[in-house]
C-alpha atoms as a PDB file:
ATOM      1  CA  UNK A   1     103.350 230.946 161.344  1.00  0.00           C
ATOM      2  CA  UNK A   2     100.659 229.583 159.288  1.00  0.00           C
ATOM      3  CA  UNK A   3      97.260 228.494 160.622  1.00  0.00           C
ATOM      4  CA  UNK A   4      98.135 224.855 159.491  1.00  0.00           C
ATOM      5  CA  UNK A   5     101.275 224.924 161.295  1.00  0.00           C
ATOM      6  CA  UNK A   6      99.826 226.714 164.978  1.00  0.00           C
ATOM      7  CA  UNK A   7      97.041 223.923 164.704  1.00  0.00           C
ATOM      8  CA  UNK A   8      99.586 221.179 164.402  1.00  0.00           C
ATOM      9  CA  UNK A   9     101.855 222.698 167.041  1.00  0.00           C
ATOM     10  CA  UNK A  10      98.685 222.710 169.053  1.00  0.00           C
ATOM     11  CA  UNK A  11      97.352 219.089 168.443  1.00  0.00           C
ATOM     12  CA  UNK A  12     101.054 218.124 169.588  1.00  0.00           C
ATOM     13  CA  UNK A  13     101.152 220.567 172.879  1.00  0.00           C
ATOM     14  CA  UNK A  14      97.599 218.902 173.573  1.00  0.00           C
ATOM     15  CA  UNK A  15      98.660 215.401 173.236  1.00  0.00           C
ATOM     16  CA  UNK A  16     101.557 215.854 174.932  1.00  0.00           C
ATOM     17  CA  UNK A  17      99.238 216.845 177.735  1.00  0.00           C
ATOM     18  CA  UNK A  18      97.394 213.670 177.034  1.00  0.00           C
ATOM     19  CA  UNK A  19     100.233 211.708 177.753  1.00  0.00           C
ATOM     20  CA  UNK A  20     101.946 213.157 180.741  1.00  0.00           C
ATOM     21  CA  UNK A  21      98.208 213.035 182.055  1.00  0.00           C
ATOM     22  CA  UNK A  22      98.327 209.204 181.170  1.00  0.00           C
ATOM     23  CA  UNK A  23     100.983 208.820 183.260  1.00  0.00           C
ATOM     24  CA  UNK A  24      99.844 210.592 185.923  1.00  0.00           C
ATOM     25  CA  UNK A  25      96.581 209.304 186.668  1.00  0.00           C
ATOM     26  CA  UNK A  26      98.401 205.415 186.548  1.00  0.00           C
ATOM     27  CA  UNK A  27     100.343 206.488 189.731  1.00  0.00           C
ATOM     28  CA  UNK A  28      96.902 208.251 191.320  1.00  0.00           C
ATOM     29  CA  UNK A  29      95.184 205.724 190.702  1.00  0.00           C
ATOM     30  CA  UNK A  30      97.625 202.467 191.668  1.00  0.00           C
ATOM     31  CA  UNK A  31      99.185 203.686 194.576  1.00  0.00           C
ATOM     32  CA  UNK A  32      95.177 204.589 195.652  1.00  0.00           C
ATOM     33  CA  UNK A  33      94.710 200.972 196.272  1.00  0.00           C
ATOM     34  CA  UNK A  34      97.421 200.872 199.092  1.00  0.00           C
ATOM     35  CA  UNK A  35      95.987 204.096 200.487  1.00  0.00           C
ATOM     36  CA  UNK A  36      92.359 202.651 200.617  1.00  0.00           C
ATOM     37  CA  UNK A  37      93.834 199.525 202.226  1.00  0.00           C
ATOM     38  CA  UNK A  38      95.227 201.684 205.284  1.00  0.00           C
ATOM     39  CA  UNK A  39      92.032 204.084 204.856  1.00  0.00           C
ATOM     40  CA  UNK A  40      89.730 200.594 205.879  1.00  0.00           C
ATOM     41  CA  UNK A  41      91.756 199.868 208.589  1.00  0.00           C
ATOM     42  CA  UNK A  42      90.893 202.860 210.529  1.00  0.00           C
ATOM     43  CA  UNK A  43      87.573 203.814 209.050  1.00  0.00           C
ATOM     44  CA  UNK A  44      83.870 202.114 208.374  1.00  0.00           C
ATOM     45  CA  UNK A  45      83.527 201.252 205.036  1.00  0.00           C
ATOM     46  CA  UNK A  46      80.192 203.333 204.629  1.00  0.00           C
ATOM     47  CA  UNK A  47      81.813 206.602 206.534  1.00  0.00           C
ATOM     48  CA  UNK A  48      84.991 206.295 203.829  1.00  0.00           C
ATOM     49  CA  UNK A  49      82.951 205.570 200.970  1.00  0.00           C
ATOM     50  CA  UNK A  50      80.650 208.517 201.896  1.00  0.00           C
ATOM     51  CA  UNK A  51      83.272 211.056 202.246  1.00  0.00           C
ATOM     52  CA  UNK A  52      85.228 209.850 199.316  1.00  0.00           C
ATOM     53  CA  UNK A  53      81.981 210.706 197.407  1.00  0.00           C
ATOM     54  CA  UNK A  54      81.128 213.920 198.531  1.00  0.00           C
ATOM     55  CA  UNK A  55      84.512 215.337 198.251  1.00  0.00           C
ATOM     56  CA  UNK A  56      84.656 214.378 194.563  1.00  0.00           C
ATOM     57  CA  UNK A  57      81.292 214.825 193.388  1.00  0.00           C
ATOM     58  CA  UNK A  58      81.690 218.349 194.636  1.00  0.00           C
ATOM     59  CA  UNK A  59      85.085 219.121 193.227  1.00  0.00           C
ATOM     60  CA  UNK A  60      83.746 217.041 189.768  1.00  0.00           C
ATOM     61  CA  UNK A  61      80.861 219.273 190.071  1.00  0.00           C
ATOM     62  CA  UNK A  62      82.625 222.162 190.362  1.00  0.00           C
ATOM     63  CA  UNK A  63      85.106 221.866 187.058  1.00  0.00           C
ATOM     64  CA  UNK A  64      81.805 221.095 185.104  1.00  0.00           C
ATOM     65  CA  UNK A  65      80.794 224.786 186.373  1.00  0.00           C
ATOM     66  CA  UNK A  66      84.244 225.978 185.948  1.00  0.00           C
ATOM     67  CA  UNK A  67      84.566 224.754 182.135  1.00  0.00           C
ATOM     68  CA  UNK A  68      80.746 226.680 181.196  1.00  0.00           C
ATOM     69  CA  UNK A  69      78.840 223.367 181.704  1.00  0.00           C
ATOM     70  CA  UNK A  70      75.102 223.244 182.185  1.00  0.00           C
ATOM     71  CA  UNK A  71      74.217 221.115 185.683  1.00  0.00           C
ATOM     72  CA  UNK A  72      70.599 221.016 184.556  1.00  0.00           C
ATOM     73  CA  UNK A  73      69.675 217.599 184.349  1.00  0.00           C
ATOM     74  CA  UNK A  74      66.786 217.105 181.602  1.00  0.00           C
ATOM     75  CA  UNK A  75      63.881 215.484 183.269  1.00  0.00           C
ATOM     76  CA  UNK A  76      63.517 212.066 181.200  1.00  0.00           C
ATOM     77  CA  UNK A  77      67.437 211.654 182.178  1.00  0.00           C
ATOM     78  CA  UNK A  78      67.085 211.724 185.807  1.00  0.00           C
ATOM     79  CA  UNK A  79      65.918 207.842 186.165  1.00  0.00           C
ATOM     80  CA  UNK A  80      68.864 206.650 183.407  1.00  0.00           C
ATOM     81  CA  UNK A  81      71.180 208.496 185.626  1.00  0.00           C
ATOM     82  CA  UNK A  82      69.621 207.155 188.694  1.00  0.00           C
ATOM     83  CA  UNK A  83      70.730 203.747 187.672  1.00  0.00           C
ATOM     84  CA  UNK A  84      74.390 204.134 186.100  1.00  0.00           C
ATOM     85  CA  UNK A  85      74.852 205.753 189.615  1.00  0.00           C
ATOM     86  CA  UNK A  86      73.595 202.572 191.363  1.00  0.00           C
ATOM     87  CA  UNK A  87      75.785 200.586 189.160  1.00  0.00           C
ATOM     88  CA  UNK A  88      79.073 202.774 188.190  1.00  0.00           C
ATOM     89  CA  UNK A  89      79.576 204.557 191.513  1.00  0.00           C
ATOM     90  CA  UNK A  90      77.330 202.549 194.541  1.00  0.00           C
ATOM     91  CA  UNK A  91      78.119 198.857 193.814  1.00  0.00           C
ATOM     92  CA  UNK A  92      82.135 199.907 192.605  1.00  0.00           C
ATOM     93  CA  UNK A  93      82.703 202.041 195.485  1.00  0.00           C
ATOM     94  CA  UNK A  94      81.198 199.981 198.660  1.00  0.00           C
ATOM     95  CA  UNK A  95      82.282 196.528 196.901  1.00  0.00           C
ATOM     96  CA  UNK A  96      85.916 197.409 196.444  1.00  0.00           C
ATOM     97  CA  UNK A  97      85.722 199.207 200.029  1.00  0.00           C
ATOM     98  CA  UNK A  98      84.690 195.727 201.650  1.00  0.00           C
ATOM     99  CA  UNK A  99      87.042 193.662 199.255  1.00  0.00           C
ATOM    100  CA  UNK A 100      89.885 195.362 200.776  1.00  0.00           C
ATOM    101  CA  UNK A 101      88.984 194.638 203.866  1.00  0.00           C
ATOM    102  CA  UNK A 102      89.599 190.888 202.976  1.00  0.00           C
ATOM    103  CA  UNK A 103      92.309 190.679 200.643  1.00  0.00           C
ATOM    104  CA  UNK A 104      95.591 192.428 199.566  1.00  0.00           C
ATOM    105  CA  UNK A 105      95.576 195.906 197.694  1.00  0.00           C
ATOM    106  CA  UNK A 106      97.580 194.122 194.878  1.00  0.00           C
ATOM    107  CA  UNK A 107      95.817 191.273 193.808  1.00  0.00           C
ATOM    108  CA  UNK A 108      92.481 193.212 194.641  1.00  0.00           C
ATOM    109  CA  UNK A 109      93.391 196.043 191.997  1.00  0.00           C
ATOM    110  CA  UNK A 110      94.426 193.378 189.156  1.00  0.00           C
ATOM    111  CA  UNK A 111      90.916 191.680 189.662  1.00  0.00           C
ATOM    112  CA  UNK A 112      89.346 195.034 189.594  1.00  0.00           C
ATOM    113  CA  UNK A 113      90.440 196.496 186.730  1.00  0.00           C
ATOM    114  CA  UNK A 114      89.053 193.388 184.542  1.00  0.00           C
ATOM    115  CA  UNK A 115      85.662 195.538 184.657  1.00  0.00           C
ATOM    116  CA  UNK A 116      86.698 196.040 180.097  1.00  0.00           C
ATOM    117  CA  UNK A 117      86.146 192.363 180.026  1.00  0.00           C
ATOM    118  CA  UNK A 118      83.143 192.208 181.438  1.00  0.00           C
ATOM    119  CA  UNK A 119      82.064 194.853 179.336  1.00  0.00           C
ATOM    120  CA  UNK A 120      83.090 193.515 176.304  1.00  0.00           C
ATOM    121  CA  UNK A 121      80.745 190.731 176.931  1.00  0.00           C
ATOM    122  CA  UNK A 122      77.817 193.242 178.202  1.00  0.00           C
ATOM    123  CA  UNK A 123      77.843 194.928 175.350  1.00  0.00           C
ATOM    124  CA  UNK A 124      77.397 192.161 172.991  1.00  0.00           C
ATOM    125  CA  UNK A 125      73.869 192.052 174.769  1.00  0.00           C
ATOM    126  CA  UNK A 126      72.909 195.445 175.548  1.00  0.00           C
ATOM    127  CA  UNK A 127      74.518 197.171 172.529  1.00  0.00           C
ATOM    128  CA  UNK A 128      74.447 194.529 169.775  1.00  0.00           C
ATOM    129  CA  UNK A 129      78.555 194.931 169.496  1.00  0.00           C
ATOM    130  CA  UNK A 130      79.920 191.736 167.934  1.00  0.00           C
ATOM    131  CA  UNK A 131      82.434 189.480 169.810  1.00  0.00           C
ATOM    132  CA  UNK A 132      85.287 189.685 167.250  1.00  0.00           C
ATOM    133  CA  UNK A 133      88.522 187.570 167.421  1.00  0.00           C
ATOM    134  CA  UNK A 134      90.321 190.169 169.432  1.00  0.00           C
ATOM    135  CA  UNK A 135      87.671 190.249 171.901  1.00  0.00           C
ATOM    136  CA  UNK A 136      87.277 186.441 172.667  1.00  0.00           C
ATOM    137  CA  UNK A 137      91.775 186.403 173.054  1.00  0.00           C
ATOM    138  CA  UNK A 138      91.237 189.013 175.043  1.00  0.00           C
ATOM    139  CA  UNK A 139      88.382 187.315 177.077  1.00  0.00           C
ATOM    140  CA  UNK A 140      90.502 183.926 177.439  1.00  0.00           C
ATOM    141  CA  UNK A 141      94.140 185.828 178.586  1.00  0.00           C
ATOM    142  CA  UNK A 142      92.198 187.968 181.063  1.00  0.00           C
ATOM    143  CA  UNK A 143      90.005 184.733 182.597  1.00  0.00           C
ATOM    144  CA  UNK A 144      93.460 182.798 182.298  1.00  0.00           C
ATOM    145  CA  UNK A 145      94.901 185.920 184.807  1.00  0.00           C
ATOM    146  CA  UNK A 146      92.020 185.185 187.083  1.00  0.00           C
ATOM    147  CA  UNK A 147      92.666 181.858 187.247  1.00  0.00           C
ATOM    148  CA  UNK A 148      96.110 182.242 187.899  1.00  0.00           C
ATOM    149  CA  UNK A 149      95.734 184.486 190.807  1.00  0.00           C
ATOM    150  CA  UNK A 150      92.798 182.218 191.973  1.00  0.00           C
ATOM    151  CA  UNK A 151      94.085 179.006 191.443  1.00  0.00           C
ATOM    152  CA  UNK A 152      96.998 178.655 194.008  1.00  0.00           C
ATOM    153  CA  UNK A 153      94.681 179.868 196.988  1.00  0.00           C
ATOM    154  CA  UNK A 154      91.856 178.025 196.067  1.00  0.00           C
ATOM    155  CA  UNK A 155      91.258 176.002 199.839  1.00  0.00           C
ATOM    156  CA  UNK A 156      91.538 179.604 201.646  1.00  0.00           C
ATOM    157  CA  UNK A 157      89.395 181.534 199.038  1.00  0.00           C
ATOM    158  CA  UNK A 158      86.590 178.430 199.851  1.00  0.00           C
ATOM    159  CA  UNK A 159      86.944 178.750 202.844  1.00  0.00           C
ATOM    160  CA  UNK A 160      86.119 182.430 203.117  1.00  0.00           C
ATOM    161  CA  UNK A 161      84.688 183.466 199.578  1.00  0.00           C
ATOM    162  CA  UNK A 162      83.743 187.012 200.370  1.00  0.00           C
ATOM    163  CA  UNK A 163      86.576 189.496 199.374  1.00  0.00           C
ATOM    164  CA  UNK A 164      86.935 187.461 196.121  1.00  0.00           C
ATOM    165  CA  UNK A 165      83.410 187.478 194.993  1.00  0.00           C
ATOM    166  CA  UNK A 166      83.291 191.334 196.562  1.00  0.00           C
ATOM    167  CA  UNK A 167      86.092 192.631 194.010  1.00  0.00           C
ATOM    168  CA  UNK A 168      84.634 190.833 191.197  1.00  0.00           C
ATOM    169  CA  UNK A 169      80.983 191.744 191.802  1.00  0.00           C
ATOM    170  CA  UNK A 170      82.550 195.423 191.810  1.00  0.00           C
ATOM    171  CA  UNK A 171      84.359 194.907 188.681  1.00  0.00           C
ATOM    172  CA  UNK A 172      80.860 193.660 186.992  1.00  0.00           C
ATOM    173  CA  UNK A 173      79.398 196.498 188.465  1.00  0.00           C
ATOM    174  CA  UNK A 174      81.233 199.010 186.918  1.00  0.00           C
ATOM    175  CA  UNK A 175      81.152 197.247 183.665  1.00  0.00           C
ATOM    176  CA  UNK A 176      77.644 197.473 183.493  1.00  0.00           C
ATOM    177  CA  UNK A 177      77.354 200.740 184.818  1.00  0.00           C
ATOM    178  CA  UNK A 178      79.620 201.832 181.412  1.00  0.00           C
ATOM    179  CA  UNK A 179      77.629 199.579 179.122  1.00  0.00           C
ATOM    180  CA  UNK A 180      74.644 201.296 180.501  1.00  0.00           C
ATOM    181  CA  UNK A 181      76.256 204.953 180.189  1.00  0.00           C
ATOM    182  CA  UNK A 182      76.668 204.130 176.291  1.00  0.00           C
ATOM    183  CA  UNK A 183      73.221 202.621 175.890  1.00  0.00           C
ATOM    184  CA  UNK A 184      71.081 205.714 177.552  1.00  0.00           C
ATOM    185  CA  UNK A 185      71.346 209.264 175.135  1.00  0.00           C
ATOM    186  CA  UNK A 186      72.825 212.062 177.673  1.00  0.00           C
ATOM    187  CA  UNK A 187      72.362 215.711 176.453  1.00  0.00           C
ATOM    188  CA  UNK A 188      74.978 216.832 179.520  1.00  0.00           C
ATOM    189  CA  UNK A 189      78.290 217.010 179.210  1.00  0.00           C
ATOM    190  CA  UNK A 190      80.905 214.062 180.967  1.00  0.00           C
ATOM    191  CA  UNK A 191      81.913 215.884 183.511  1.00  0.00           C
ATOM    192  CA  UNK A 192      78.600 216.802 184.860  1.00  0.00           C
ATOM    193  CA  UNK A 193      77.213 213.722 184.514  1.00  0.00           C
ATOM    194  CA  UNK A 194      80.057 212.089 186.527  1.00  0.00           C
ATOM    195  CA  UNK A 195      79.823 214.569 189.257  1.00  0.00           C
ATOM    196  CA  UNK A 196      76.116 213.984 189.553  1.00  0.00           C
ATOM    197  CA  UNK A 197      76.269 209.829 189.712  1.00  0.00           C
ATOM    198  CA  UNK A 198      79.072 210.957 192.577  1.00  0.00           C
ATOM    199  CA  UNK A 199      76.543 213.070 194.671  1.00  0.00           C
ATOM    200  CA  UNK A 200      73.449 210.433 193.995  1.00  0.00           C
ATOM    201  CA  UNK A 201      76.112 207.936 195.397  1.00  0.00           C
ATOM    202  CA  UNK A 202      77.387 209.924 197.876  1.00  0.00           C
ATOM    203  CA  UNK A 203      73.506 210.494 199.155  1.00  0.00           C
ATOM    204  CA  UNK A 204      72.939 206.725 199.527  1.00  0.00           C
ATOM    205  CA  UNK A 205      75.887 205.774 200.970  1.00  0.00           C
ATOM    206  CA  UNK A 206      76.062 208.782 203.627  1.00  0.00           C
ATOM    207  CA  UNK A 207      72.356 207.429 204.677  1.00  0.00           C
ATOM    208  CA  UNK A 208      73.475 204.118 204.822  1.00  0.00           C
ATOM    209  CA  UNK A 209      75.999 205.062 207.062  1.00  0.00           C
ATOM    210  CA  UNK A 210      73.875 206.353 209.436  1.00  0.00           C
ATOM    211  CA  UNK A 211      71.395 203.932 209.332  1.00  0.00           C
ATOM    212  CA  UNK A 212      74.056 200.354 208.978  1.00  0.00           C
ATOM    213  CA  UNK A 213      76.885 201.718 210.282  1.00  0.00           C
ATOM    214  CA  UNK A 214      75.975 203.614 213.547  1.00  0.00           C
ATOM    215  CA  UNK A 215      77.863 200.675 215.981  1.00  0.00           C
ATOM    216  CA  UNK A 216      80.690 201.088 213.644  1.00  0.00           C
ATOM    217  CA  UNK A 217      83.636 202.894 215.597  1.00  0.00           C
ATOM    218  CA  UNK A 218      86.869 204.794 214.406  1.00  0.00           C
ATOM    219  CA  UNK A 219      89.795 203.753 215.277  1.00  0.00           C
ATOM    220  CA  UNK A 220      91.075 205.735 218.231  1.00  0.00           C
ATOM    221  CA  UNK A 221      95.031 205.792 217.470  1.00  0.00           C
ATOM    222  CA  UNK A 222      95.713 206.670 213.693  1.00  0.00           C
ATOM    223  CA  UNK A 223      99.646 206.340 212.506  1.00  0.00           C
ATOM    224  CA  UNK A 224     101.037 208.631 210.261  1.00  0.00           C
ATOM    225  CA  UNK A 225     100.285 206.211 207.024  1.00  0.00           C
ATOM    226  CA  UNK A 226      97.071 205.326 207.371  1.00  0.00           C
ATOM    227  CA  UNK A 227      96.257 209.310 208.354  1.00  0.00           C
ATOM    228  CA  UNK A 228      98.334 210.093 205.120  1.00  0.00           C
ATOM    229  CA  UNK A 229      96.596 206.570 202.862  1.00  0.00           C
ATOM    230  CA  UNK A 230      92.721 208.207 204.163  1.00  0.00           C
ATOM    231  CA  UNK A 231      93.632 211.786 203.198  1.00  0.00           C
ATOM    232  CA  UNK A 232      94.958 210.533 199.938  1.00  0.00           C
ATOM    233  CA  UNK A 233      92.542 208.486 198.818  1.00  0.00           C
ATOM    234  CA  UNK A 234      89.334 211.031 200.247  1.00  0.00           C
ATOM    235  CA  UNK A 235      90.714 214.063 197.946  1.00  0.00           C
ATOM    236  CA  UNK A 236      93.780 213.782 195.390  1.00  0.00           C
ATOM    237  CA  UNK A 237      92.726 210.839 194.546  1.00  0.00           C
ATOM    238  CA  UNK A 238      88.766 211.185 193.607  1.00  0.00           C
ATOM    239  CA  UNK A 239      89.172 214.837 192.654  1.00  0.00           C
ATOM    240  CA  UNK A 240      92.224 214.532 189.867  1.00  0.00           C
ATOM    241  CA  UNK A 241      91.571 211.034 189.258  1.00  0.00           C
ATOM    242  CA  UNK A 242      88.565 212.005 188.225  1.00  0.00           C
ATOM    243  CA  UNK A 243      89.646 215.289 186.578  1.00  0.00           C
ATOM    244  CA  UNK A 244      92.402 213.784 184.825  1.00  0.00           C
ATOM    245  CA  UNK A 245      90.088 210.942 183.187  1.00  0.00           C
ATOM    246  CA  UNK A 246      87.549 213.169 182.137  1.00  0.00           C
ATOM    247  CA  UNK A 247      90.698 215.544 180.156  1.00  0.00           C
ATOM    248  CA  UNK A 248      92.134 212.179 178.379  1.00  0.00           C
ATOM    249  CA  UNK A 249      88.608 210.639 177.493  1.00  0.00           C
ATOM    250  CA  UNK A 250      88.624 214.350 175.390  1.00  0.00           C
ATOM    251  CA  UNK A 251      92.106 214.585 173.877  1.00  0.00           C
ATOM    252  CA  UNK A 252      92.589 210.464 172.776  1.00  0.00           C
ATOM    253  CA  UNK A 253      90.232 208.400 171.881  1.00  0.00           C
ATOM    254  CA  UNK A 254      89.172 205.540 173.740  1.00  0.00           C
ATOM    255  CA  UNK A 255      91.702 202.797 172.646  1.00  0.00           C
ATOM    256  CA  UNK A 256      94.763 205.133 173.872  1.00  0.00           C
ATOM    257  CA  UNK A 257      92.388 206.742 176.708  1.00  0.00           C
ATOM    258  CA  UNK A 258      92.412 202.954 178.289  1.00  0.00           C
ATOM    259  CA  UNK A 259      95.979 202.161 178.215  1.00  0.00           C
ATOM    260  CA  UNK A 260      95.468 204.766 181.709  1.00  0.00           C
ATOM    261  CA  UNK A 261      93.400 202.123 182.973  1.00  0.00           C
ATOM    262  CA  UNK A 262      95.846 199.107 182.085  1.00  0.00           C
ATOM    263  CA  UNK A 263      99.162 201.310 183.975  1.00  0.00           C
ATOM    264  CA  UNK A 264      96.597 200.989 187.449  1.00  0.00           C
ATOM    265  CA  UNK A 265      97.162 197.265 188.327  1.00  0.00           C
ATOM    266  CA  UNK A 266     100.732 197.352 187.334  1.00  0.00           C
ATOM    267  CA  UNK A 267     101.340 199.969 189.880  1.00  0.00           C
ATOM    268  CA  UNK A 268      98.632 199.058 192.180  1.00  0.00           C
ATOM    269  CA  UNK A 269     100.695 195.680 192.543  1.00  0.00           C
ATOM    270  CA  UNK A 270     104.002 197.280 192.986  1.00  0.00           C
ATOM    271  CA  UNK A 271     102.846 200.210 195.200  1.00  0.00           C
ATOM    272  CA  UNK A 272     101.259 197.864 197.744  1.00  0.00           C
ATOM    273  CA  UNK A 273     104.341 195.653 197.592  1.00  0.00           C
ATOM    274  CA  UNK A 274     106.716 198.761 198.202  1.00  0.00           C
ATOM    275  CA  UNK A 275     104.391 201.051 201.307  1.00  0.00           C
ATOM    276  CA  UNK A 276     102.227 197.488 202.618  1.00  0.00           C
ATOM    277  CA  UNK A 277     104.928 194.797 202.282  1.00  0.00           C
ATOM    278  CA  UNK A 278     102.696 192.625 200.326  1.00  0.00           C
ATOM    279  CA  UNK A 279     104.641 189.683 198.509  1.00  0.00           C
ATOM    280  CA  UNK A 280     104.985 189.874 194.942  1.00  0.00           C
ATOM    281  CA  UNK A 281     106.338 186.590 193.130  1.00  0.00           C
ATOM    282  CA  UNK A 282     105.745 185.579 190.141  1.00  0.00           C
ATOM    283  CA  UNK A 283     101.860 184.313 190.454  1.00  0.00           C
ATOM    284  CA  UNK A 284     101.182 188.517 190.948  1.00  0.00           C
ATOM    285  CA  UNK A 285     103.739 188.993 188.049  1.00  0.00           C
ATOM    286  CA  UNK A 286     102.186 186.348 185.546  1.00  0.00           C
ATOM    287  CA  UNK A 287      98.814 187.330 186.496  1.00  0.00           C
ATOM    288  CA  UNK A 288      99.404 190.927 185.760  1.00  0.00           C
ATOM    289  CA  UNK A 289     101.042 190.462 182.372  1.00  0.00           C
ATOM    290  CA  UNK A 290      97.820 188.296 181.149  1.00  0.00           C
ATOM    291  CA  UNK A 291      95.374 190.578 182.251  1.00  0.00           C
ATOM    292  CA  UNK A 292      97.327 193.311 180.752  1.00  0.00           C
ATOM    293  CA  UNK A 293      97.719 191.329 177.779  1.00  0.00           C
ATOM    294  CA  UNK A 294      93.609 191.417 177.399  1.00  0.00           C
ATOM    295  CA  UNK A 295      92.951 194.411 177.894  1.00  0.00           C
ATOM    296  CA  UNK A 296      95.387 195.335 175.231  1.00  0.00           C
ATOM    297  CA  UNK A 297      93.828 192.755 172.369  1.00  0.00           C
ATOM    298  CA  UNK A 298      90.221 193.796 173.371  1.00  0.00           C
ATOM    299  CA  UNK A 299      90.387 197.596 173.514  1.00  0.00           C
ATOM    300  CA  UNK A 300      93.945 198.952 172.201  1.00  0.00           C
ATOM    301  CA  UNK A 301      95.056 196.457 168.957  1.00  0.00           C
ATOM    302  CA  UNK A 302      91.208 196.989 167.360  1.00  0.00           C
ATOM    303  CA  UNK A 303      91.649 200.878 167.419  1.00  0.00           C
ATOM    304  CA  UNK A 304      95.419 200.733 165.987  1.00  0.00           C
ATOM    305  CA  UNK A 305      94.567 198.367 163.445  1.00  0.00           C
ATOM    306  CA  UNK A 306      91.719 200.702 162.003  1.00  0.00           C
ATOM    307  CA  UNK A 307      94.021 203.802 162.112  1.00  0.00           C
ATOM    308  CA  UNK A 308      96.602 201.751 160.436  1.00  0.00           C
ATOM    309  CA  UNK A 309      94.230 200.993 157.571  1.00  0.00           C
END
């Protein structure tokens, strides 16, 4: 076999990889958003969060080692890591932890996983990226989603604000938090710089559980989901979400990379509908379908346009 022909039988195997791993990481991470659900029910927020942290900056850690990374952080990168932890990890962990708390696992996952819209518009003032005409469509079909969803319980949402503005605030949060990550030079590689915002979080949150959430109690009598929903979401979950992300950010680029993140919501919705008996009607549907729709014009059309020139 010639050299041209093993490296093309290669790039193939690998993206085949790619896309199984796709696939893959939807389910991890959509039916995760039931699982945290039950995991909140029987667990502090803070005490979840904290373990959730640990477990997968460790294991995140641990594959940097694994793969021949460096975990040497160059002084003048400490503070620029410092805050993209505050903002990617701290703010999206505890804020989707308490949103759950408030609202259903389905809608809160769709609202989530706007976080590219808000970084489309981010970036436009931290990185000087224009706001083309996919990104504005994109922009008005994801808002038009929000709406949607937001629109029919608008009495009970002002009557008790919280979980909404908690699930958004997290979705801004992460959004900047990967504005930020693009704006700062890192000489590390990914994987150790992902692990590392996971232990900085996992520091914080671990003290603030012991200094916030000391009168918070366990529940006493754990059924066999919400034992199974904690355990999921503490280690699969974090440790080959996380794993899996990192291995399609290398193999596609990042148009194909985020059609991962637009499978999430759709089976976030569904998965929460099938193990929590949530209702899903066609508000969830419609909702789901235009913020899918966004995403797609602002980060998957731009890419296969280029390619296609």
């Amino acid at each position: 076999m010639s050299v041209r022909s093993r490296t093309s039988v290669g790039r193939s195997e690998s993206h085949t990889t790619g896309y199984l791993l796709l696939f893959a990481l939807g389910l991890c991470w959509g039916v995760n958003w039931p699982a945290m659900k039950l995991a909140v029910t029987v667990m502090p927020i803070w005490d979840f969060r904290a373990a959730c942290l640990t477990f997968g900056g460790l294991v995140t850690l641990g594959l940097a080692r694994a793969h021949g990374s460096s975990l040497q952080v160059p002084r003048q990168e400490l503070l620029p890591l410092f805050i993209c932890a505050c903002f990617n990890i701290i703010g999206w962990q505890l804020l989707t932890a308490l949103a759950l708390t408030l609202m259903d696992a389905g809608r809160a996952s769709i609202l989530a996983f706007t976080m590219p819209l808000w970084a489309s518009i981010l970036s436009v003032f931290l990185l000087n990226e224009r706001l083309d005409s996919y990104r504005i469509l994109g922009l008005f079909l994801g808002l038009t989603g929000l709406a949607v969803l937001v629109v029919p319980d608008l009495r009970a949402i002002a009557a008790a604000p919280l979980g909404l503005l908690a699930i958004l605030g997290a979705s801004v949060s992460w959004a900047l938090g990967t504005v930020l990550m693009k704006r700062f030079t890192w000489s590390i590689s990914t994987t150790a710089l992902a692990g590392w915002q996971l232990l900085i979080a996992a520091v914080f949150v671990s003290s603030g559980a012991l200094l916030v959430n000391r009168q918070a109690a366990w529940a006493e009598n754990w059924s066999l989901p919400e034992l199974l929903g904690t355990l999921y979401a503490i280690t699969f979950a974090m440790a080959f979400g996380h794993w899996a992300w990192f291995r399609i950010v290398r193999i596609f680029p990042a148009p194909v990379a985020a059609i991962g993140t637009m499978l999430v919501p759709v089976v976030g919705v569904l998965s929460s509908g099938l193990l929590l008996g949530e209702a899903i009607g066609f508000v969830e549907l419609l909702a789901m379908l235009l913020v899918t729709a966004g995403l797609f014009f602002v980060l998957v059309l731009p890419g296969l346009r280029s390619q296609l020139r």
